[in-house]
Protein backbone atom coordinates (compact mmCIF):
# COMPACT_ATOMS: atom_id res chain seq x y z
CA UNK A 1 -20.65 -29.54 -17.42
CA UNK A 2 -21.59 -26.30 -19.12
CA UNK A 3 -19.92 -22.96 -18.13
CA UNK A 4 -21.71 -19.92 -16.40
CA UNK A 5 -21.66 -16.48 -17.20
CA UNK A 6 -21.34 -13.96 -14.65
CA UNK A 7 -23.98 -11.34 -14.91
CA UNK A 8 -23.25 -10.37 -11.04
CA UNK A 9 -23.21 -6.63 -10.50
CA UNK A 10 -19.72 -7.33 -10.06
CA UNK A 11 -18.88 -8.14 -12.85
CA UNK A 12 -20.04 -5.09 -14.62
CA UNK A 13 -17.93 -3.18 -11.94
CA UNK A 14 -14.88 -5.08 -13.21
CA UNK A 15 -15.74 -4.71 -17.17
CA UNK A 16 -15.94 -0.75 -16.15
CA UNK A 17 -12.71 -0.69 -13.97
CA UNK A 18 -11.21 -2.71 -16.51
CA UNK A 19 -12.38 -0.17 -19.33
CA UNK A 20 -11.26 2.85 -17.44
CA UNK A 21 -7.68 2.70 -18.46
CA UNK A 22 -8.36 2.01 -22.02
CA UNK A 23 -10.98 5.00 -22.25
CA UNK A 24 -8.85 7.91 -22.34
CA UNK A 25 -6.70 6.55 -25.54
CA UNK A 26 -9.33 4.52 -27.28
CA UNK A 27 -13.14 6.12 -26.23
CA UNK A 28 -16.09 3.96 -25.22
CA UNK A 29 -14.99 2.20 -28.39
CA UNK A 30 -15.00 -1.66 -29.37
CA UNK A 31 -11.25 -1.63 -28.80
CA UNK A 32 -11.35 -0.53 -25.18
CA UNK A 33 -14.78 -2.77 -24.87
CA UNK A 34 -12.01 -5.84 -25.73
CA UNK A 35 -8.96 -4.56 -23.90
CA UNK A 36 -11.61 -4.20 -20.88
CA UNK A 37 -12.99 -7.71 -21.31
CA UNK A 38 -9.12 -9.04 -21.34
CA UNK A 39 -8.23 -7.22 -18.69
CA UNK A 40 -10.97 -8.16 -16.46
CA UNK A 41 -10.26 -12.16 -16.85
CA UNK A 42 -13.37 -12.40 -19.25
CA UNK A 43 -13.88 -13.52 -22.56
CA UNK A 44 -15.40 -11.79 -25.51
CA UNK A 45 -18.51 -13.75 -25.51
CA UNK A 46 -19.16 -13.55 -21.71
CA UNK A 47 -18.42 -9.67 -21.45
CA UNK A 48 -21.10 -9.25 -24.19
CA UNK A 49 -23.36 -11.45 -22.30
CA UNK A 50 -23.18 -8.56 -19.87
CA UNK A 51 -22.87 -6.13 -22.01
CA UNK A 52 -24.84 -6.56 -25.63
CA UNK A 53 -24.17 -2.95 -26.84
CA UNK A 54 -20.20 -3.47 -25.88
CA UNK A 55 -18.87 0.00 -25.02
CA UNK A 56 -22.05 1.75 -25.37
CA UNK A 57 -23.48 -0.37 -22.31
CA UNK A 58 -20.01 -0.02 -20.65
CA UNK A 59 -20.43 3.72 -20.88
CA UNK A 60 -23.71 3.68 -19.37
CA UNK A 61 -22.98 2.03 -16.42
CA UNK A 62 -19.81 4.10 -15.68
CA UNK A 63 -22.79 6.96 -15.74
CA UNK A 64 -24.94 4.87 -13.36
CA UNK A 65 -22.10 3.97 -11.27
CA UNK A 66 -21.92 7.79 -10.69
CA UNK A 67 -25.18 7.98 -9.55
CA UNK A 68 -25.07 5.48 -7.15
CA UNK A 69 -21.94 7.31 -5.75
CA UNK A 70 -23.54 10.29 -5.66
CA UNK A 71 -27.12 8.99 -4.10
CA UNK A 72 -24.95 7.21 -1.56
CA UNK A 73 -22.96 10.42 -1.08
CA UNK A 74 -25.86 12.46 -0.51
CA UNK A 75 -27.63 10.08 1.71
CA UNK A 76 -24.66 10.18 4.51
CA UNK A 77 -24.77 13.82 4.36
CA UNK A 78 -27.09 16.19 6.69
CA UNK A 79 -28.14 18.65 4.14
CA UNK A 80 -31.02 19.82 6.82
CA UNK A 81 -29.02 23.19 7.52
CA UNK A 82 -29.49 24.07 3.99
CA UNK A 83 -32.32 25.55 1.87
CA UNK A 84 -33.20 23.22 -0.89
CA UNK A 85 -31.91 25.13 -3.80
CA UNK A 86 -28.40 24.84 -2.06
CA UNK A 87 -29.13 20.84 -1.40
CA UNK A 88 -30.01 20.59 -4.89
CA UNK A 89 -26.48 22.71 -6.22
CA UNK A 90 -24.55 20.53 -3.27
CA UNK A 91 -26.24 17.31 -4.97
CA UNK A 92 -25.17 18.97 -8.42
CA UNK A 93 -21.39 19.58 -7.08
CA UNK A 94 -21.02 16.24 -5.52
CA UNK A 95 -21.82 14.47 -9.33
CA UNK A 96 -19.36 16.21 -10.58
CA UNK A 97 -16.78 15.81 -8.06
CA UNK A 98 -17.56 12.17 -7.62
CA UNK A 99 -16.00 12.00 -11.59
CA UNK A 100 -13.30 14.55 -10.96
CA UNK A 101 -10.55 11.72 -11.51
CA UNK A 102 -12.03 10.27 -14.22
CA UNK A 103 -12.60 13.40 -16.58
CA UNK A 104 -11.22 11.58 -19.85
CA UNK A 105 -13.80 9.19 -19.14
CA UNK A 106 -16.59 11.55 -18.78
CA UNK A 107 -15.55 13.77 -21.99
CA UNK A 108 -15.33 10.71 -23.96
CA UNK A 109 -18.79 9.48 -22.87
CA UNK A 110 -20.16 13.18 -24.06
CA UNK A 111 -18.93 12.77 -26.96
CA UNK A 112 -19.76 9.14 -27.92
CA UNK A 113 -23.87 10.35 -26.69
CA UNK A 114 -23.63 13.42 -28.84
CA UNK A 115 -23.52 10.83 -31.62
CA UNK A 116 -26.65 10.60 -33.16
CA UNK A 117 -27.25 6.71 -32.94
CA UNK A 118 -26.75 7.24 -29.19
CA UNK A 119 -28.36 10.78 -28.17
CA UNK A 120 -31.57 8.57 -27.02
CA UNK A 121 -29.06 6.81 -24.31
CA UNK A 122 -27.41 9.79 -23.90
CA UNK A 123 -30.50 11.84 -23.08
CA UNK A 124 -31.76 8.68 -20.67
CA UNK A 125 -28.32 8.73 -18.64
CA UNK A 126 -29.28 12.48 -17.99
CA UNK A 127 -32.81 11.89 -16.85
CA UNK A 128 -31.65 8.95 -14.66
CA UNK A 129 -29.36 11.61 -13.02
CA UNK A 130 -31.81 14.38 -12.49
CA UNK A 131 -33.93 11.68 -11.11
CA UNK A 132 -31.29 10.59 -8.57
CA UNK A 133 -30.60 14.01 -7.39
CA UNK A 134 -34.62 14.69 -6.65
CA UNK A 135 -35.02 11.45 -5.16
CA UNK A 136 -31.45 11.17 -3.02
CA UNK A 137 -33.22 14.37 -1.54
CA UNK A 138 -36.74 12.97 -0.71
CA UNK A 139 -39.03 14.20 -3.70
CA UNK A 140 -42.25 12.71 -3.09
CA UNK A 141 -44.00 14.62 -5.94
CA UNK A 142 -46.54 12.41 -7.86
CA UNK A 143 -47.92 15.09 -10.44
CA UNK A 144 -46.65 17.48 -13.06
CA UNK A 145 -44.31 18.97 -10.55
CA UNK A 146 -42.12 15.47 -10.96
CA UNK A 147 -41.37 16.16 -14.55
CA UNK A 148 -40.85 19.57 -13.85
CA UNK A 149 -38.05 19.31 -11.37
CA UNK A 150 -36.41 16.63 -13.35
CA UNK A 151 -36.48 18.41 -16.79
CA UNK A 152 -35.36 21.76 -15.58
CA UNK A 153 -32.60 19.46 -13.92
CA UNK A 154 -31.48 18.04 -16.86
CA UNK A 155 -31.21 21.55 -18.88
CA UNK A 156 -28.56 22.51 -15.90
């Protein structure tokens, strides 16, 4: 009888939480990627069935993990009082805050996507965040106006 993997949402969650302690002294590096894997009851080989890149994926979903927050933040909130630049800076302010006790974290992943070999990644992550904010707050745009809103999002 052969051994599964698990590639469960959860277990992502766990490589991160695992990963979170090891960040601040290591980086998103290969030796937190292994402490995280250990610490999360997982072997090497199954925590890179999850995550191929090692820290580099790790990283990523840390930053998409903050997006959910924030989408799921933003969705329990009645932002109908406000006018939608202020929903927009409230959506802005709530991302941040949502990684307030994890600054190490964040820092290090800045610096691991200013690396050249990961600016692509890095520059995704941001999209995928300007995209959350416009669409936690019901952009329906189909046309140029959808790249427009997302880009000038990302240069905040």
């Amino acid at each position: 009888m052969t051994e599964t993997t698990d590639h469960t949402p959860d277990a992502m969650a766990r490589l991160v939480e695992a990963a979170l302690m090891h960040v601040p002294f290591d980086g998103w590096s290969e030796a937190s990627f292994k402490a995280a894997a250990g610490d999360a009851g997982m072997t090497l080989p199954e925590a890179r069935a999850i995550c191929p890149r090692g820290a580099v994926d790790l990283a990523l979903a840390f930053h998409a993990q903050g997006d959910a927050a924030m989408a799921a933040k933003l969705a329990e909130t009645d932002l109908t009082a406000l006018r939608y630049s202020d929903r927009v800076a409230f959506a802005v302010r709530t991302r941040l805050e949502l990684v307030e006790h994890d600054k190490e974290a964040v820092r290090r992943g800045v610096t691991l996507f200013a690396l050249p070999i990961h600016a692509a990644d890095g520059a995704r992550a941001l999209w995928q965040t300007a995209d959350a904010v416009w669409t936690a707050l019901g952009d329906t745009s189909e046309d140029l106006n959808w790249y427009t809103k997302r880009a000038t999002l990302s240069g905040v």
